[in-house]
Protein backbone atom coordinates (compact mmCIF):
# COMPACT_ATOMS: atom_id res chain seq x y z
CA UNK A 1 55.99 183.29 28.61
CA UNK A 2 58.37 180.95 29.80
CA UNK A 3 59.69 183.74 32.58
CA UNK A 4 55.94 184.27 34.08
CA UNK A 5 55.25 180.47 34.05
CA UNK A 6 58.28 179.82 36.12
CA UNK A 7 56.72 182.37 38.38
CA UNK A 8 53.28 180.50 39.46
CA UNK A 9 52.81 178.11 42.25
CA UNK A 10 52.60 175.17 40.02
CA UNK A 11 55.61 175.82 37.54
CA UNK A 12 57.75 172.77 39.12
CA UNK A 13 54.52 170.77 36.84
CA UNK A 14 54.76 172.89 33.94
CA UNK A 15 57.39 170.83 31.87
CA UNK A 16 59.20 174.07 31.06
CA UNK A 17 62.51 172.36 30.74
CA UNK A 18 60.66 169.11 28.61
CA UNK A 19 58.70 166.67 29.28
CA UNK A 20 58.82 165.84 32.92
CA UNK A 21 55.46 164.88 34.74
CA UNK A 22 52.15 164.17 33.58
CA UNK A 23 49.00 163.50 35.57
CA UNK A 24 46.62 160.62 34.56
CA UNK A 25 42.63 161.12 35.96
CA UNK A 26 39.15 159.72 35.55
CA UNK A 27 35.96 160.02 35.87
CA UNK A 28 33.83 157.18 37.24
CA UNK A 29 30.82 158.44 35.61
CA UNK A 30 28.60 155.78 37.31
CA UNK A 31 30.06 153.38 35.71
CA UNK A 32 29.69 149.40 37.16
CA UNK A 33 32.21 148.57 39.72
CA UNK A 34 33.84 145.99 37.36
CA UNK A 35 34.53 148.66 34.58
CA UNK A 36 36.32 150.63 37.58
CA UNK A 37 38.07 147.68 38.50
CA UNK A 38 38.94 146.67 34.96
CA UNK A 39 40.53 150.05 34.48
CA UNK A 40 42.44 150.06 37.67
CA UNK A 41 43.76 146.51 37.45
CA UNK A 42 45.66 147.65 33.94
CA UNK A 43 46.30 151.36 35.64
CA UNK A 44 48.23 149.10 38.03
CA UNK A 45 49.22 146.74 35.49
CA UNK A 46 51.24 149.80 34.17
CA UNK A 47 52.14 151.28 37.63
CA UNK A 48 50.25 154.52 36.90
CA UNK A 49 49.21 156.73 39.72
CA UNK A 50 45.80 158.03 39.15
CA UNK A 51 43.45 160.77 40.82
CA UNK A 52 40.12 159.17 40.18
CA UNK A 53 37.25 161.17 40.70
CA UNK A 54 33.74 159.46 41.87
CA UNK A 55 30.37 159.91 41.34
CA UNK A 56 29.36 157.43 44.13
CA UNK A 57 30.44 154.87 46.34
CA UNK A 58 32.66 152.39 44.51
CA UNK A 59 34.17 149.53 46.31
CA UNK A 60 37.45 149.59 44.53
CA UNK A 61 37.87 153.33 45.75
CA UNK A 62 36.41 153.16 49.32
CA UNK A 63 39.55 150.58 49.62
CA UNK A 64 41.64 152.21 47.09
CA UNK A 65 45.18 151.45 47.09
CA UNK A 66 48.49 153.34 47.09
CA UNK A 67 48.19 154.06 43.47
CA UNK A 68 45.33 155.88 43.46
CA UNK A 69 43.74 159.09 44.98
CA UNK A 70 40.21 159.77 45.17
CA UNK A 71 38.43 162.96 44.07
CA UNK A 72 35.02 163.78 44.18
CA UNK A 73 32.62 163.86 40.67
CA UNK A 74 29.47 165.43 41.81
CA UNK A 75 26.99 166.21 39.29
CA UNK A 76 25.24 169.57 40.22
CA UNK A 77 22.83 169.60 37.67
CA UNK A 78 21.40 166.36 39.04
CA UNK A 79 21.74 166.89 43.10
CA UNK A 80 20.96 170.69 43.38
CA UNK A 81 17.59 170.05 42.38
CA UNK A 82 17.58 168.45 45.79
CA UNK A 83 20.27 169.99 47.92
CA UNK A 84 22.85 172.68 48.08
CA UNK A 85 26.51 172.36 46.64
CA UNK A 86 27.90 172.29 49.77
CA UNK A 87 25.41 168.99 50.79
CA UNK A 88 25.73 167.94 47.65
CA UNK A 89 29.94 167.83 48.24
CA UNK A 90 29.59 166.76 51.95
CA UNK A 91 27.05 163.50 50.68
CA UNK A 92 30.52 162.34 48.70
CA UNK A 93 32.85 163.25 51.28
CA UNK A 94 30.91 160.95 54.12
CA UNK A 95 31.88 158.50 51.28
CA UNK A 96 35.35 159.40 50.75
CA UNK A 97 36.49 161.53 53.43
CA UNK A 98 40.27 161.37 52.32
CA UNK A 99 39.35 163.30 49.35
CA UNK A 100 41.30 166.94 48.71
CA UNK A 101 39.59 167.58 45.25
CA UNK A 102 37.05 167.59 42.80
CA UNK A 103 36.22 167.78 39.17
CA UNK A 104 32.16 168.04 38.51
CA UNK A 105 30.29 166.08 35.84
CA UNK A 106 30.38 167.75 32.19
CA UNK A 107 32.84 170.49 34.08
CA UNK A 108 29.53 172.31 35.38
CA UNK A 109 31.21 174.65 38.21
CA UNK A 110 30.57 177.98 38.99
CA UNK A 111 31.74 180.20 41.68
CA UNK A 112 29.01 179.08 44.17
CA UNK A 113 30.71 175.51 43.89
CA UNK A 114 34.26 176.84 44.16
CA UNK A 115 33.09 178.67 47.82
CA UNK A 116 30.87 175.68 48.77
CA UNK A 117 34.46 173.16 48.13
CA UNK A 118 36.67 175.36 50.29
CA UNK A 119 34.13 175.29 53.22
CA UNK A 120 34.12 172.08 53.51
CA UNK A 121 37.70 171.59 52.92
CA UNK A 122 38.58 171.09 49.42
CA UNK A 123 41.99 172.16 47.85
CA UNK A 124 41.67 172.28 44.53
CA UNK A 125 39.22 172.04 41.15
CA UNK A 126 40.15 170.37 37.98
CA UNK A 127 36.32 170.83 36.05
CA UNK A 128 38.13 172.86 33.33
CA UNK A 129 39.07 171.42 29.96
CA UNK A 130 42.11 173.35 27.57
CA UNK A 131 41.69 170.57 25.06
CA UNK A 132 45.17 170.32 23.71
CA UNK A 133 46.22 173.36 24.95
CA UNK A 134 50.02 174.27 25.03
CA UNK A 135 50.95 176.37 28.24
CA UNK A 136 48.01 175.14 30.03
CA UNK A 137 48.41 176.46 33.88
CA UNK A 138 46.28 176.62 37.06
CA UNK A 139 46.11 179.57 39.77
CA UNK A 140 44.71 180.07 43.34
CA UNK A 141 41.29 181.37 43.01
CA UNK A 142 39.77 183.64 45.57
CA UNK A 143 38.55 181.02 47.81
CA UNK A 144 42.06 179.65 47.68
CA UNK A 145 40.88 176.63 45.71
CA UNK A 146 43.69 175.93 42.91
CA UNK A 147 42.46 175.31 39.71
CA UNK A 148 43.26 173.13 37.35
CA UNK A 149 43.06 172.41 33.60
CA UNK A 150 43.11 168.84 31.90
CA UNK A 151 44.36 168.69 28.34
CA UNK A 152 43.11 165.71 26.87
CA UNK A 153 40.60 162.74 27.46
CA UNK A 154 39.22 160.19 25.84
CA UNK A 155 36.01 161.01 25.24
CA UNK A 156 36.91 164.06 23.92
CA UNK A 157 38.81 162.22 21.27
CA UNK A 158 36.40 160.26 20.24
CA UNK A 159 34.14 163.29 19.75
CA UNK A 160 36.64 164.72 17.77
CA UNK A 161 37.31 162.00 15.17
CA UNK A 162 40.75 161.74 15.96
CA UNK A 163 42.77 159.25 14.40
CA UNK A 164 43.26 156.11 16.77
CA UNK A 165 46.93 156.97 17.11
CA UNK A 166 48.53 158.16 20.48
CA UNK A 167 50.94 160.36 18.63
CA UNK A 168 47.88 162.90 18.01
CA UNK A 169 48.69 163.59 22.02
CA UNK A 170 51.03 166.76 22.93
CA UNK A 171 53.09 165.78 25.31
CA UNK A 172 56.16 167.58 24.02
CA UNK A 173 54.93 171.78 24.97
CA UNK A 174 55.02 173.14 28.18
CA UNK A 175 52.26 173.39 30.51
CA UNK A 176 50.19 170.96 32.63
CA UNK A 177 49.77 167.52 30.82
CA UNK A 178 46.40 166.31 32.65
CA UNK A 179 44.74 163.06 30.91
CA UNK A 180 41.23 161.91 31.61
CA UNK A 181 39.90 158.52 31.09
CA UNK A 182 36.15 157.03 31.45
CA UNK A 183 36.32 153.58 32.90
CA UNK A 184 33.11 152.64 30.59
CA UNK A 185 35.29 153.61 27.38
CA UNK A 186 38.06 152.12 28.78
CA UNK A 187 36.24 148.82 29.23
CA UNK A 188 34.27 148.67 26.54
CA UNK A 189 37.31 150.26 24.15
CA UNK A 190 34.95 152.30 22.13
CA UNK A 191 35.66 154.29 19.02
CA UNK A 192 32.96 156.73 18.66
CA UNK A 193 30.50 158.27 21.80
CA UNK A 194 27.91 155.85 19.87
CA UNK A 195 29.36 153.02 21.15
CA UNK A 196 28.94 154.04 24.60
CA UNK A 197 25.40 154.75 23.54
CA UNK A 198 24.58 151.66 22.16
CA UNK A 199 25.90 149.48 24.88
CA UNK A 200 24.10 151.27 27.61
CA UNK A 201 20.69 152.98 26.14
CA UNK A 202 18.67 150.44 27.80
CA UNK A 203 19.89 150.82 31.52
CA UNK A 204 18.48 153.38 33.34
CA UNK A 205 20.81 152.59 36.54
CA UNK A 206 24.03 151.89 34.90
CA UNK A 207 26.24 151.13 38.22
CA UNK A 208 23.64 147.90 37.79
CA UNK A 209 24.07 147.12 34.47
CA UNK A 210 25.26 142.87 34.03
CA UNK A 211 28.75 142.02 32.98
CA UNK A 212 27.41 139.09 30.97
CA UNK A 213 25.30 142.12 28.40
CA UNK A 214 27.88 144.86 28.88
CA UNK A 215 31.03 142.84 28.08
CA UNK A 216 29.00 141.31 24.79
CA UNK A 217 29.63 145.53 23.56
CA UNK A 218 33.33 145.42 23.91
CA UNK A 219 35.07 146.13 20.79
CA UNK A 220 38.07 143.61 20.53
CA UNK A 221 39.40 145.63 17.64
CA UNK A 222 42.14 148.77 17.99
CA UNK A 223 39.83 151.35 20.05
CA UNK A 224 40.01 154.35 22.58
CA UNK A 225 41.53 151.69 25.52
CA UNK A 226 44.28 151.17 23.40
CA UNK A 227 45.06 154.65 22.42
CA UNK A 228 44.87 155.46 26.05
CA UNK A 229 47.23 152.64 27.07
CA UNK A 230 49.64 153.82 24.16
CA UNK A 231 49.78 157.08 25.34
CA UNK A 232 50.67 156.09 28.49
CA UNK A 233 53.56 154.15 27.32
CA UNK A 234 54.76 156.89 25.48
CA UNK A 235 54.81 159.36 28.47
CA UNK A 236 57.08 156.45 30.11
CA UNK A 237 59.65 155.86 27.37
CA UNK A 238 60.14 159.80 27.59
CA UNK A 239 60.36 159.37 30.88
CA UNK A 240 57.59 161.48 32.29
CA UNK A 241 57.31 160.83 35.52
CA UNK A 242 53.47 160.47 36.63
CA UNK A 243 52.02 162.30 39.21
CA UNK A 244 48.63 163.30 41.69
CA UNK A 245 46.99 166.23 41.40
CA UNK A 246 47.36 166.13 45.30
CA UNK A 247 50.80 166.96 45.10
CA UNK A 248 50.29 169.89 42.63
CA UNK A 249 47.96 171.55 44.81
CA UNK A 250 49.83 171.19 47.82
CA UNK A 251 52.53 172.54 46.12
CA UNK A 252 51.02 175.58 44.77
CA UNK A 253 48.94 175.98 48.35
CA UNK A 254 52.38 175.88 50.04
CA UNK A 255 53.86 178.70 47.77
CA UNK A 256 50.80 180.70 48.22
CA UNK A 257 51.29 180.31 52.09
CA UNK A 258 54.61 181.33 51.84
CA UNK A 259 54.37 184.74 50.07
């Protein structure tokens, strides 16, 4: 295993010698510009790179700063009732036209969405979860997209019924160590999905939704926020280095080219 994984594109992010570099990402999710900004200001806080995939335009991302990339989050089984992928992925690009990559909402991507990304430019896909999954890789796909897996997020944990304890987390196997985070957990530091729920059943626009109702649902107790901001701690006293999913792709891209 160890002797075909040194082989791909991407092996310099595989961890094959230990725990070396892990990638923190989110999804915006339509969440309200202060739960973005919330999240980023501790991201910072923490000097964490992030790739940060958005769902629309986000004043904290049209100006992001040096710590974090932008990635598209379109959500094809809203717009393609209404346009085609490759409008759909164009709309968010006139938005954020620095963007190399994209992860869709509830990882719905097919191969019509990998072709429609590489016409208009994209270099990589990371819509595919390996929950926990040692050895996880990516590979060039026939469009020449790379694709990429992410290993845990918090949502998922939640889901799961996890205990609130960062040390659940492999960090320790080889493979790609991708983390996703939801700005709207983060901020509201939720234990179960029904906290998310609860706090935003009644909004049918939720990039609208007031601070002064939203904050009253944040859970000042040990939650998902914490868990999140443990784990990253722990990938820093073992001296993970954190990383873009920009730089993996261009990596693996410039490997490819190379052959």
């Amino acid at each position: 295993m160890t002797t075909q994984a040194s082989g791909s594109p991407v092996s310099s992010f595989y961890n094959l010698s230990g725990p070396e570099v892990v990638f923190v990402t989110a999804d915006i999710d339509w969440a309200p510009d202060y739960a973005v900004e919330f999240m980023l200001a501790k991201l910072e806080e923490l000097h964490v790179p992030a790739t940060v995939f958005a769902t629309h335009r986000q004043r904290s991302l049209v100006d992001a700063g040096a710590l974090v990339r932008v990635g598209l989050h379109p959500d094809p089984t809203r717009a393609l009732a209404h346009t085609t992928a490759t409008g759909m992925l164009q709309n968010l690009l006139d938005i954020y036209p620095e963007a190399v990559g994209l992860r869709c909402h509830r990882n719905f991507f097919g191969q019509n969405i990998a072709e429609s990304a590489a016409a208009v430019g994209l270099r990589y896909d990371a819509s595919h979860v390996s929950w926990q999954l040692p050895w996880a890789q990516a590979f060039v796909d026939q469009f020449g997209l790379v694709r990429f897996s992410y290993t845990w997020e918090d949502g998922l944990h939640c889901d799961f019924g996890l205990p609130l304890d960062s040390d659940v987390v492999d960090l320790e196997t080889p493979g790609l160590k991708v983390l996703n985070i939801h700005p709207l957990l983060f901020f509201l530091n939720c234990v179960t999905d029904d906290d998310r729920r609860a706090a935003v059943r009644s909004y049918s626009d939720l990039t609208s939704a007031p601070y002064s109702e939203l904050s009253q649902h944040v859970r000042h107790g040990w939650g998902i926020r914490d868990v999140t901001i443990s784990l990253i701690e722990r990938a820093r006293r073992m001296n993970m280095r954190f990383a873009f999913l920009d730089d993996a792709a261009d990596a693996a891209l410039n490997v490819t080219e190379a052959l």
